[in-house]
Protein backbone atom coordinates (compact mmCIF):
# COMPACT_ATOMS: atom_id res chain seq x y z
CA UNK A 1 119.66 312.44 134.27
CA UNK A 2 122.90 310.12 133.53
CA UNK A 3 121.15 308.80 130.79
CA UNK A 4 120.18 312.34 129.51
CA UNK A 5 123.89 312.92 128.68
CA UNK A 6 124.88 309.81 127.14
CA UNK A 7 125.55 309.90 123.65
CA UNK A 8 122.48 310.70 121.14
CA UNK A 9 121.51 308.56 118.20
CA UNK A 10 121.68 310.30 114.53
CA UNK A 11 119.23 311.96 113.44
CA UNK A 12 116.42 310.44 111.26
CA UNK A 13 115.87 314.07 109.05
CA UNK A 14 118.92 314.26 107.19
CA UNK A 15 119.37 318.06 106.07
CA UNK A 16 118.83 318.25 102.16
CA UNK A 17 122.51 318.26 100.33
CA UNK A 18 121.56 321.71 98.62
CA UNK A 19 121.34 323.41 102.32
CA UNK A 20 124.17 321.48 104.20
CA UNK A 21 126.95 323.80 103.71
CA UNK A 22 124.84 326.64 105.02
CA UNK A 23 123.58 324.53 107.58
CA UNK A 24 126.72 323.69 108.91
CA UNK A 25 127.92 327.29 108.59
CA UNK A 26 125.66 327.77 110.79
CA UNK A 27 125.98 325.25 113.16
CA UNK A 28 129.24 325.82 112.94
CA UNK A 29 129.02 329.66 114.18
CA UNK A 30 126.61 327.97 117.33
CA UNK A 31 128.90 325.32 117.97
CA UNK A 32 131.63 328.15 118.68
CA UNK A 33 129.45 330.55 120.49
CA UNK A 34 128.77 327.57 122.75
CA UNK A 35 132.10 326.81 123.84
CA UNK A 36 133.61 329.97 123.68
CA UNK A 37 130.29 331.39 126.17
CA UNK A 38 130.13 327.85 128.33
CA UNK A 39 133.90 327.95 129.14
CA UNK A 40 133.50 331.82 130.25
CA UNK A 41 130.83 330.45 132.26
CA UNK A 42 133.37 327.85 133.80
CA UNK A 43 135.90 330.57 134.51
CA UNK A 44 133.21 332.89 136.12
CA UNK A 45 132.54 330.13 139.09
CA UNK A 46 135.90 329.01 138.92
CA UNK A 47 137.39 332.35 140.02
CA UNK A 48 134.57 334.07 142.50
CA UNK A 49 136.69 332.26 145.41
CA UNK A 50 139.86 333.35 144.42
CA UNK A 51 138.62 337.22 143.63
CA UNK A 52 136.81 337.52 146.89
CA UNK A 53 139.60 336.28 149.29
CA UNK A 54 140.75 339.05 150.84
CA UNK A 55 137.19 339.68 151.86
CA UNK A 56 136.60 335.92 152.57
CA UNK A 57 139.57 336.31 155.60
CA UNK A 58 138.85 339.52 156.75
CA UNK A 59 134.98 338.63 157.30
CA UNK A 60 135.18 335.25 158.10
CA UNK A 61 138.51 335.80 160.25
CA UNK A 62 140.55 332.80 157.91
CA UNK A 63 144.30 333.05 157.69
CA UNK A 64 146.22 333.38 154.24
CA UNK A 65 146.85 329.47 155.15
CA UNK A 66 143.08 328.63 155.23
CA UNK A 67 142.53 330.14 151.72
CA UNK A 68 145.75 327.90 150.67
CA UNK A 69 143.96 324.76 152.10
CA UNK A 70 140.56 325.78 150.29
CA UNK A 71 142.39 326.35 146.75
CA UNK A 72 144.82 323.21 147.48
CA UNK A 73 142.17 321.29 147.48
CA UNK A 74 140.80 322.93 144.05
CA UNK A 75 144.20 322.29 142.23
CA UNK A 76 144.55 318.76 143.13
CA UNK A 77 140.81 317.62 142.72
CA UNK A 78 140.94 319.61 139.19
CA UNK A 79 143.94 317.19 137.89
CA UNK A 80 142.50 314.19 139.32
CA UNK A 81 139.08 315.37 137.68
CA UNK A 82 140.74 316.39 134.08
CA UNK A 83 141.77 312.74 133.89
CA UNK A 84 138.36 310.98 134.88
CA UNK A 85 135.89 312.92 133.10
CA UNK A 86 137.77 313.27 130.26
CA UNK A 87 137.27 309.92 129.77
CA UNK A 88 133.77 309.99 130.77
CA UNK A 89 133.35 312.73 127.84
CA UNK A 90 133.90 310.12 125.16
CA UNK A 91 131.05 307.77 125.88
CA UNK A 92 128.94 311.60 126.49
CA UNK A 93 126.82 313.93 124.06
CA UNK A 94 129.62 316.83 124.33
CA UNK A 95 127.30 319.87 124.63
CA UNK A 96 125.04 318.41 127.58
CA UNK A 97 128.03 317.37 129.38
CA UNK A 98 129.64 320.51 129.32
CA UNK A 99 126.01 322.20 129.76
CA UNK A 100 125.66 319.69 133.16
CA UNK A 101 129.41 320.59 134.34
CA UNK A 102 128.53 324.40 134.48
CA UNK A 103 125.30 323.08 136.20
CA UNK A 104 126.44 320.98 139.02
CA UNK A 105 129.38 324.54 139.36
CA UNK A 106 127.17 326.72 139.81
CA UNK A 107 124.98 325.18 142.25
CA UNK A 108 128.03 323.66 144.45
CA UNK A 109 128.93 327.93 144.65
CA UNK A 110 125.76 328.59 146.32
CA UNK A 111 126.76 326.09 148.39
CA UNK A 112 130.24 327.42 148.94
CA UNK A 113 128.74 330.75 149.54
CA UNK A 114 126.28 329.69 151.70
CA UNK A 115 128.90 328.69 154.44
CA UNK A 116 131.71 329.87 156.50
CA UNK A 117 133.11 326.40 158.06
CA UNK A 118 136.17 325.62 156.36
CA UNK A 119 136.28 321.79 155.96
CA UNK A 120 132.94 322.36 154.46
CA UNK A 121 134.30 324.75 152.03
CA UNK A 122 137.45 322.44 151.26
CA UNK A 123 134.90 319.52 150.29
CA UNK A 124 133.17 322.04 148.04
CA UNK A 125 136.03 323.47 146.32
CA UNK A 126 137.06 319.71 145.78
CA UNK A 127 133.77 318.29 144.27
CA UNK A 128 133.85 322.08 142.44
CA UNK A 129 136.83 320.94 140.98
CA UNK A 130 135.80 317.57 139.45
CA UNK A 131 132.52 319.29 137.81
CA UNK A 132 135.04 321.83 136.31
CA UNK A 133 136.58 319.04 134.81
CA UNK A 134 134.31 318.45 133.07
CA UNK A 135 134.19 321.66 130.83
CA UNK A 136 137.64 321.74 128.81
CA UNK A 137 136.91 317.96 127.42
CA UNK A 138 133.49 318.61 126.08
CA UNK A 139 134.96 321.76 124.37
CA UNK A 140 137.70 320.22 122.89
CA UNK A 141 135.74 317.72 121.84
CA UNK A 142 133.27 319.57 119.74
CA UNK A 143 135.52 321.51 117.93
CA UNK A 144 137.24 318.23 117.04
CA UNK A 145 133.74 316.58 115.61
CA UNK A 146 132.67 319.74 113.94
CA UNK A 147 135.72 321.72 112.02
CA UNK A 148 138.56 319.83 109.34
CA UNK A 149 141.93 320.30 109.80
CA UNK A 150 142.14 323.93 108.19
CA UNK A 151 139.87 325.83 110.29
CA UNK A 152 140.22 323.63 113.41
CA UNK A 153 143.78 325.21 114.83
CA UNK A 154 142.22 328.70 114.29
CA UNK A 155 139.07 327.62 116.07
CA UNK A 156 140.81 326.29 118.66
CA UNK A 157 142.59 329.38 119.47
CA UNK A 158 139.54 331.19 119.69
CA UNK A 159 138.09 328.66 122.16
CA UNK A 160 141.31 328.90 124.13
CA UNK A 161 141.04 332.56 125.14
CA UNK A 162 137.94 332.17 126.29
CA UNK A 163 139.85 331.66 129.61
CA UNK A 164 141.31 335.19 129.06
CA UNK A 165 138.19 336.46 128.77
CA UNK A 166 136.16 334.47 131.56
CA UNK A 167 139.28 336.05 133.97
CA UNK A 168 138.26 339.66 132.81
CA UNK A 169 134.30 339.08 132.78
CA UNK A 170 134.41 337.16 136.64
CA UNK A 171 135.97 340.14 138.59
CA UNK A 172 133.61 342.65 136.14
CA UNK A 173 130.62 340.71 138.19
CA UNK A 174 132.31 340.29 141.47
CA UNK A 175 132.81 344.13 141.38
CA UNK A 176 128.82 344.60 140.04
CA UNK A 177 127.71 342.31 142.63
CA UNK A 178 129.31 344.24 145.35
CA UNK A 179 128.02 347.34 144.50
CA UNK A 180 124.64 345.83 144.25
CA UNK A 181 124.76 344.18 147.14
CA UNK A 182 126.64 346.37 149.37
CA UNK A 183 129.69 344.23 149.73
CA UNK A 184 127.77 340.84 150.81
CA UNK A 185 130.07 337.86 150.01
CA UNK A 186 127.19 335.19 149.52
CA UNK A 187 125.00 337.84 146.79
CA UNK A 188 128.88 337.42 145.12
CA UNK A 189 128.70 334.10 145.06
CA UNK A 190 124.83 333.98 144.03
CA UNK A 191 124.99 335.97 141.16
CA UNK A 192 127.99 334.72 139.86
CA UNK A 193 125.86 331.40 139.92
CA UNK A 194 122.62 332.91 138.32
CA UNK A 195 124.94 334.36 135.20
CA UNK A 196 125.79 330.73 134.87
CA UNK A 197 122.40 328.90 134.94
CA UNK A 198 121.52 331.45 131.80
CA UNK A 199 125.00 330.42 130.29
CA UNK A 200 124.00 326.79 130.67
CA UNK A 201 120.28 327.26 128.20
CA UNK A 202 122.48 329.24 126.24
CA UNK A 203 124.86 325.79 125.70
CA UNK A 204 121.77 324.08 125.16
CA UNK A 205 120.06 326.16 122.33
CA UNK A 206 123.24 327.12 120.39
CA UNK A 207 125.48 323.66 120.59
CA UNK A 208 125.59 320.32 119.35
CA UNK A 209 127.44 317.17 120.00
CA UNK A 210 128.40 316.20 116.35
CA UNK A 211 126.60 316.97 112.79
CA UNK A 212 125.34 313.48 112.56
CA UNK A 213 123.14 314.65 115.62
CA UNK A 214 121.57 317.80 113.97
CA UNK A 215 121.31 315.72 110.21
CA UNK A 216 124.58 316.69 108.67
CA UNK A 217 126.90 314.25 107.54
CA UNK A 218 130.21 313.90 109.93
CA UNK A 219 133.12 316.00 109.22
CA UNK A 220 135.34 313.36 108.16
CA UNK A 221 132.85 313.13 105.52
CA UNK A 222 132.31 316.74 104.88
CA UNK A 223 136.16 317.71 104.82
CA UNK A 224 137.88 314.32 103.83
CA UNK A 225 139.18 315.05 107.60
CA UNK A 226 140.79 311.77 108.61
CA UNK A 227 143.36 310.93 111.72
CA UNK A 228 146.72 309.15 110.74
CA UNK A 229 147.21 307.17 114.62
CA UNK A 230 151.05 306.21 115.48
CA UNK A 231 150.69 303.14 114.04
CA UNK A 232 149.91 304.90 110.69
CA UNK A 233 146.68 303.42 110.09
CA UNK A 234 144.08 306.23 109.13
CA UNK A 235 140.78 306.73 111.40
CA UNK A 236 137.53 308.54 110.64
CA UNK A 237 135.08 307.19 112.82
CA UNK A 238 133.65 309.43 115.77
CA UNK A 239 132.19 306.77 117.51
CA UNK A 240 133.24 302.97 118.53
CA UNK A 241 132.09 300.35 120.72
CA UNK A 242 135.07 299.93 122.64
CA UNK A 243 135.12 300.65 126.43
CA UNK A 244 136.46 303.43 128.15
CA UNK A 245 138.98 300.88 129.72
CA UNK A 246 139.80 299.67 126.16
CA UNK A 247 140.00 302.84 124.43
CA UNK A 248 142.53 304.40 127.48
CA UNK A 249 144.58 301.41 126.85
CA UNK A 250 144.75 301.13 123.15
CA UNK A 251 145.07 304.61 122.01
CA UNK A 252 146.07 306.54 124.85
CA UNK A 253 148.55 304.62 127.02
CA UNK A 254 149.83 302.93 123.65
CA UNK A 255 150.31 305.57 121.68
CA UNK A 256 153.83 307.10 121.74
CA UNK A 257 152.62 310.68 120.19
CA UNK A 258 150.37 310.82 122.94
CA UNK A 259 153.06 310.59 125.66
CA UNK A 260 155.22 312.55 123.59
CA UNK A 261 152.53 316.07 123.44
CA UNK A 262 151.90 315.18 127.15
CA UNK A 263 155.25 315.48 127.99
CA UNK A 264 155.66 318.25 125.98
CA UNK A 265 152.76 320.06 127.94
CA UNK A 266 153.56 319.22 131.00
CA UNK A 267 157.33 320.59 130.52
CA UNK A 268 155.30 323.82 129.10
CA UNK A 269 152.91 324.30 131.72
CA UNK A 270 156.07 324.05 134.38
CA UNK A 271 157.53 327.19 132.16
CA UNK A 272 154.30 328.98 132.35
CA UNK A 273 153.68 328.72 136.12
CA UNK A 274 157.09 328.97 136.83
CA UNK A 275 157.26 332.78 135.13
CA UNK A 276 153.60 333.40 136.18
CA UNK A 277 153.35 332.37 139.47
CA UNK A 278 156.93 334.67 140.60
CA UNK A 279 156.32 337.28 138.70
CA UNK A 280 155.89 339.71 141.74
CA UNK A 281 158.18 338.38 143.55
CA UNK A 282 161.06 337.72 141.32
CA UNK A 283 160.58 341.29 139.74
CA UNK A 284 160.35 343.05 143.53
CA UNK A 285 163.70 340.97 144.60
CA UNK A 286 165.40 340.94 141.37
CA UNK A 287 165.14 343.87 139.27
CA UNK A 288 163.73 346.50 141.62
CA UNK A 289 160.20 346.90 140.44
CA UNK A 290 157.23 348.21 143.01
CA UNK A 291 155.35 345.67 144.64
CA UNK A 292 151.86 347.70 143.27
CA UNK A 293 153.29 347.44 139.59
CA UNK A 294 154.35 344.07 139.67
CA UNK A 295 150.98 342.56 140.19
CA UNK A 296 149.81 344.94 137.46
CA UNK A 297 152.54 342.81 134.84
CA UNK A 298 150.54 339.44 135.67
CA UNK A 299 147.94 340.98 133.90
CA UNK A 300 149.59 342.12 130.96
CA UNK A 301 151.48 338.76 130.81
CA UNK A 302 147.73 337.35 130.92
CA UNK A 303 145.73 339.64 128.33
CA UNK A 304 148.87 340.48 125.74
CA UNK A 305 148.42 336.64 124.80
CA UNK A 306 144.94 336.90 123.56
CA UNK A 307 145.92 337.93 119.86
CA UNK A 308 149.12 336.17 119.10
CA UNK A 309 147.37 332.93 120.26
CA UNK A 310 144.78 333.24 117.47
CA UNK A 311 147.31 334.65 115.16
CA UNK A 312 149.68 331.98 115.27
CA UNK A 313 146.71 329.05 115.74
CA UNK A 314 145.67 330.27 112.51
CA UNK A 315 149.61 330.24 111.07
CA UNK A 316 149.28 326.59 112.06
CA UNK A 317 146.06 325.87 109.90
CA UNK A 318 147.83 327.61 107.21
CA UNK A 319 150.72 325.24 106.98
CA UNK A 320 148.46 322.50 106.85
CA UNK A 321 148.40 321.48 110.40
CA UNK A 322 151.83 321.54 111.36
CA UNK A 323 151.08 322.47 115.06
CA UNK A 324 154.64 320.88 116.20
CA UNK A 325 156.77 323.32 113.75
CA UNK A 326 155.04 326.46 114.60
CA UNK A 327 155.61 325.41 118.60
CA UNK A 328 158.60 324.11 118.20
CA UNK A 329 159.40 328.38 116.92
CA UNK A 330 157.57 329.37 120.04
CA UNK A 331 159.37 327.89 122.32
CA UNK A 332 162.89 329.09 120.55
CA UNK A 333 161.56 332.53 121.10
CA UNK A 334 160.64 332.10 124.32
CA UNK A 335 164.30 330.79 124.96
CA UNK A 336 165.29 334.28 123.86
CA UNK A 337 163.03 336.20 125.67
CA UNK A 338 163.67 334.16 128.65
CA UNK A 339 167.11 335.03 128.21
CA UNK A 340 166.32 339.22 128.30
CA UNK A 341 163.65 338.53 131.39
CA UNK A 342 166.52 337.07 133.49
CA UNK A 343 169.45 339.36 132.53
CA UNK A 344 168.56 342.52 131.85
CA UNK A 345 167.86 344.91 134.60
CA UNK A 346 165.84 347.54 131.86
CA UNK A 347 162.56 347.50 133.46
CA UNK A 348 160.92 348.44 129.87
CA UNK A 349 162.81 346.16 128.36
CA UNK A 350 161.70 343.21 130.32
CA UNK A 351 158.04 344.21 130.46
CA UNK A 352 158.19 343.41 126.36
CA UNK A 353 160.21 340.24 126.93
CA UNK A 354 157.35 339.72 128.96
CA UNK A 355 154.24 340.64 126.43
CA UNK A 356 155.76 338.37 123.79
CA UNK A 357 156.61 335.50 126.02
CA UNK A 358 153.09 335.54 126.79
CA UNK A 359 152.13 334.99 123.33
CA UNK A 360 154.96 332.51 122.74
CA UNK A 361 154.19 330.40 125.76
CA UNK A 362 150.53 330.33 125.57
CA UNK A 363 150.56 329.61 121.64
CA UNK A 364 152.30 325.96 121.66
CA UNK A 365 150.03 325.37 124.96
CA UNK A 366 146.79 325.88 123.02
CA UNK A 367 148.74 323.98 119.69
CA UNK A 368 149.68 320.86 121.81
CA UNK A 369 146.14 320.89 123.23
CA UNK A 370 145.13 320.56 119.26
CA UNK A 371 147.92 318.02 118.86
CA UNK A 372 146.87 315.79 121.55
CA UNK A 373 143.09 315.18 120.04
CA UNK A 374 144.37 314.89 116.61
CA UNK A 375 146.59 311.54 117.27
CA UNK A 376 143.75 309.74 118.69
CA UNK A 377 140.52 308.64 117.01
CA UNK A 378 137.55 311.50 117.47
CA UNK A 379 136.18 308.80 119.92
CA UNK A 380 139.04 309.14 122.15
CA UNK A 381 139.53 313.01 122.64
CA UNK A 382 138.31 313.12 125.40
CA UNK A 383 140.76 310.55 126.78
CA UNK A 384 143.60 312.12 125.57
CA UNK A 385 142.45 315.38 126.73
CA UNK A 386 142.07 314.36 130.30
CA UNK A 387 145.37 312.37 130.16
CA UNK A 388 147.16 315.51 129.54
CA UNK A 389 145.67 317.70 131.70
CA UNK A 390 146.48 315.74 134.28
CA UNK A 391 149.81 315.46 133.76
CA UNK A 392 149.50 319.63 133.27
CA UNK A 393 148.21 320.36 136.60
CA UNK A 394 149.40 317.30 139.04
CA UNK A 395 153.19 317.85 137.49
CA UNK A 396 153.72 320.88 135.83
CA UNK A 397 152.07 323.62 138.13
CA UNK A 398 152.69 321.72 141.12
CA UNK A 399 156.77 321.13 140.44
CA UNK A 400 156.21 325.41 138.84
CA UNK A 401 154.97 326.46 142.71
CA UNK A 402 156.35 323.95 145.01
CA UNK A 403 159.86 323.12 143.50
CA UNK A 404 160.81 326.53 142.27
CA UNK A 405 159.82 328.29 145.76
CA UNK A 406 162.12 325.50 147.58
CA UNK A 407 164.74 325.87 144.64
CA UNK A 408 164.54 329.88 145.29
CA UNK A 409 164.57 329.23 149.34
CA UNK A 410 167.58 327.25 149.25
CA UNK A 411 169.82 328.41 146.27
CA UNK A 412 168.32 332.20 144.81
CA UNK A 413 166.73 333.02 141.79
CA UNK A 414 168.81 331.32 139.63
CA UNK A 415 167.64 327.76 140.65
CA UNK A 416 164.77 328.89 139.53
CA UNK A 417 166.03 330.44 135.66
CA UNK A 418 167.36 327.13 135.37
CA UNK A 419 164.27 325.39 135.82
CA UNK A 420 162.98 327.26 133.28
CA UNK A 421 165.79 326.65 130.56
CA UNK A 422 166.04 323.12 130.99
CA UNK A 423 161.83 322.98 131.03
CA UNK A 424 162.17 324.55 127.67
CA UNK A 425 164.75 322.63 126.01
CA UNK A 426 163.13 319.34 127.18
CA UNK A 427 159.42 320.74 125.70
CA UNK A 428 161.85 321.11 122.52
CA UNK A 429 163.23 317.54 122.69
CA UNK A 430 159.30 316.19 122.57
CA UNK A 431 158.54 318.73 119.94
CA UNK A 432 161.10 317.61 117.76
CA UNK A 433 160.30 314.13 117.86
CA UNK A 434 156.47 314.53 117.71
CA UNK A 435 157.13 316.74 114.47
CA UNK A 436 159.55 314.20 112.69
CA UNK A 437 156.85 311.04 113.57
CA UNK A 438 154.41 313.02 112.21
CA UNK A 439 155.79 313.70 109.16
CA UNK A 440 156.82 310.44 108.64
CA UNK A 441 153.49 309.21 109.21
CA UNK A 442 152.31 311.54 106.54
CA UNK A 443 154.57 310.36 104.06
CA UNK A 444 153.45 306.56 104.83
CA UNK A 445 149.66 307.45 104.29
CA UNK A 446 150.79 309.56 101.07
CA UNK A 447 152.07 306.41 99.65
């Protein structure tokens, strides 16, 4: 089975040069399709747990601290996992990996809704949590190998919301599956876990790891799409012999733009969880909103994004891939609206600030995700993926939950606004210097 998922040779039938641009049309559209519908799949089994917990304690008699313990263990085995099997990814055919990740989900839920001892469950949700690891690096990857630079930040964006959508679609079938099944927590967990094992042939029959794979020559070759690295040497390989250990080192831990988008993400993610995460709670304390309405402005924080995330992805491709610029706007915006969420008490008013923030927020997140693959050789996206995400999740969220609710114990909301500001201006900071490297690194190639 390991070596099932290893990377495949090229093909031997190359397609004939009069039918390759429809071909990759084509495989293009399948590509897509697969990520978009494998990631929803990802977010269905991600979320049953969370969705049914209210139902979890009341039939299983846990306490709100038991269901903290059980998604703890989620959050830190998922940025411990983003790190490892990113890696993995690179020396992996990207659409069986990510087909295998929902796999090995999906069964590990029936296993998780199969039992009510709680150390069990913890051990679940943590080996859960490495498999979902495995998803958002095969993704990424593909659309790296298959689309040039003036589709691919458009592309992306589509990808992204995926998770929007796999949100929506996993309570839809929590909801079906209780009416079905008259309210029985494991049929929840079951059929949440069948949809998935369909979602995983679907992966199979409409993906593909790169065009060499399926005949097609590589996109480098296709699009004249080519990587300018830190060092400003150009790379269009999608393949190497290098090690994992030797690829980390060389273009991930040595590369300043790398560590530069990281920390730019990371400082983003803390803003994100850190208006996300309070939102009931600093709009109940704060500006007098009702308890039942505030959870109803997660949402729209959540689903407002979905649009302006595509919209300015595809502003991006437009100026010719310069994904630091347009974030670099984002996050000025955000600064404003940041400004109108904290000090004005018009509940309308901050509702908007709100709506936009969530498409200002969420753009540069899905842009730096972009930037991060596109400093590194295709062979190494993976890497640089998982590098970041761990960073994301074992710094950002974490210091966006834990800090800010000790911050907002000890000194009031306004620890936490601060937070938030200096987050922002430091995401700024990277931005700035990842867009003035990379423009000088254009200008060197240019030459």
């Amino acid at each position: 089975m390991f070596k099932w998922i290893m990377k495949q040779p090229d093909s031997d039938r190359l397609v004939p040069q009069a039918k390759i641009a429809s071909t990759y049309r084509w495989r293009q559209f399948g590509v897509l399709l697969a990520t978009c519908i494998g990631y929803i799949g990802y977010y269905i089994i991600r979320l049953v747990f969370t969705t049914e917990q209210n139902d979890i304690m009341k039939e299983y008699h846990f306490t709100t601290a038991n269901i903290g313990l059980i998604l703890s263990c989620f959050g830190i085995g998922y940025g411990v996992a983003k790190l490892f099997m990113g890696v993995l990814a690179d020396k992996c055919d990207s659409n069986r990996y990510l087909m295998m990740g929902l796999l090995l989900s999906a069964i590990l839920n029936i296993f998780l809704g199969s039992t009510r001892n709680l150390y069990l469950m913890m051990l679940l949700m943590f080996l859960m949590a490495v498999t979902q690891g495995m998803g958002a690096a095969a993704c990424q990857k593909m659309i790296q190998l298959w689309w040039g630079p003036r589709m691919r930040g458009t592309m992306y964006s589509i990808w992204s919301s995926a998770h929007n959508a796999g949100s929506f679609i996993c309570v839809a079938i929590v909801q079906l599956a209780v009416f079905l099944f008259s309210g029985s927590i494991p049929a929840v967990f079951y059929t949440s876990s069948a949809i998935s094992f369909l979602i995983c042939i679907l992966i199979l029959v409409l993906g593909a790891d790169r065009p060499r794979v399926v005949g097609l020559p590589d996109i480098s070759t296709y699009t004249g799409d080519k990587v300018i690295l830190d060092n400003g040497q150009v790379s269009t390989a999608d393949q190497t012999d290098l090690s994992v250990g030797q690829i980390f080192v060389k273009y991930i831990l040595q590369n300043k733009l790398v560590w530069a988008v990281t920390l730019t993400s990371m400082s983003l993610y803390l803003v994100r969880y850190g208006i996300q995460s309070w939102i009931p709670s600093y709009l109940v304390q704060n500006k007098g909103f009702d308890p039942a309405a505030a959870k109803w402005v997660i949402g729209i924080f959540e689903l407002a994004s979905v649009p302006g995330v595509i919209i300015i992805g595809a502003i991006s491709d437009a100026l010719k891939g310069r994904r630091a610029l347009v974030s670099i706007a984002c996050v000025i915006g955000t600064l404003i609206c940041l400004t109108f969420y904290f000090f004005s008490n018009n509940h309308t008013l901050i509702i908007i600030a709100l709506i936009i923030m969530g498409n200002l927020i969420y753009a540069p997140l899905t842009l730096v995700g972009l930037m991060i693959n596109e400093v590194v050789p295709k062979y190494a996206v993976g890497a640089s993926t998982g590098f970041m995400g761990f960073f994301q999740y074992i710094f950002g969220e974490t210091l966006a939950t834990a800090l800010i609710g000790i911050l907002v114990d000890k000194f009031g909301w306004i620890a936490s606004n601060s937070v938030l500001y200096i987050a922002s201006f430091a995401a700024l900071i990277f931005l700035f210097y990842t867009a003035i490297s990379e423009n000088k690194l254009r200008k060197e190639v240019a030459k």
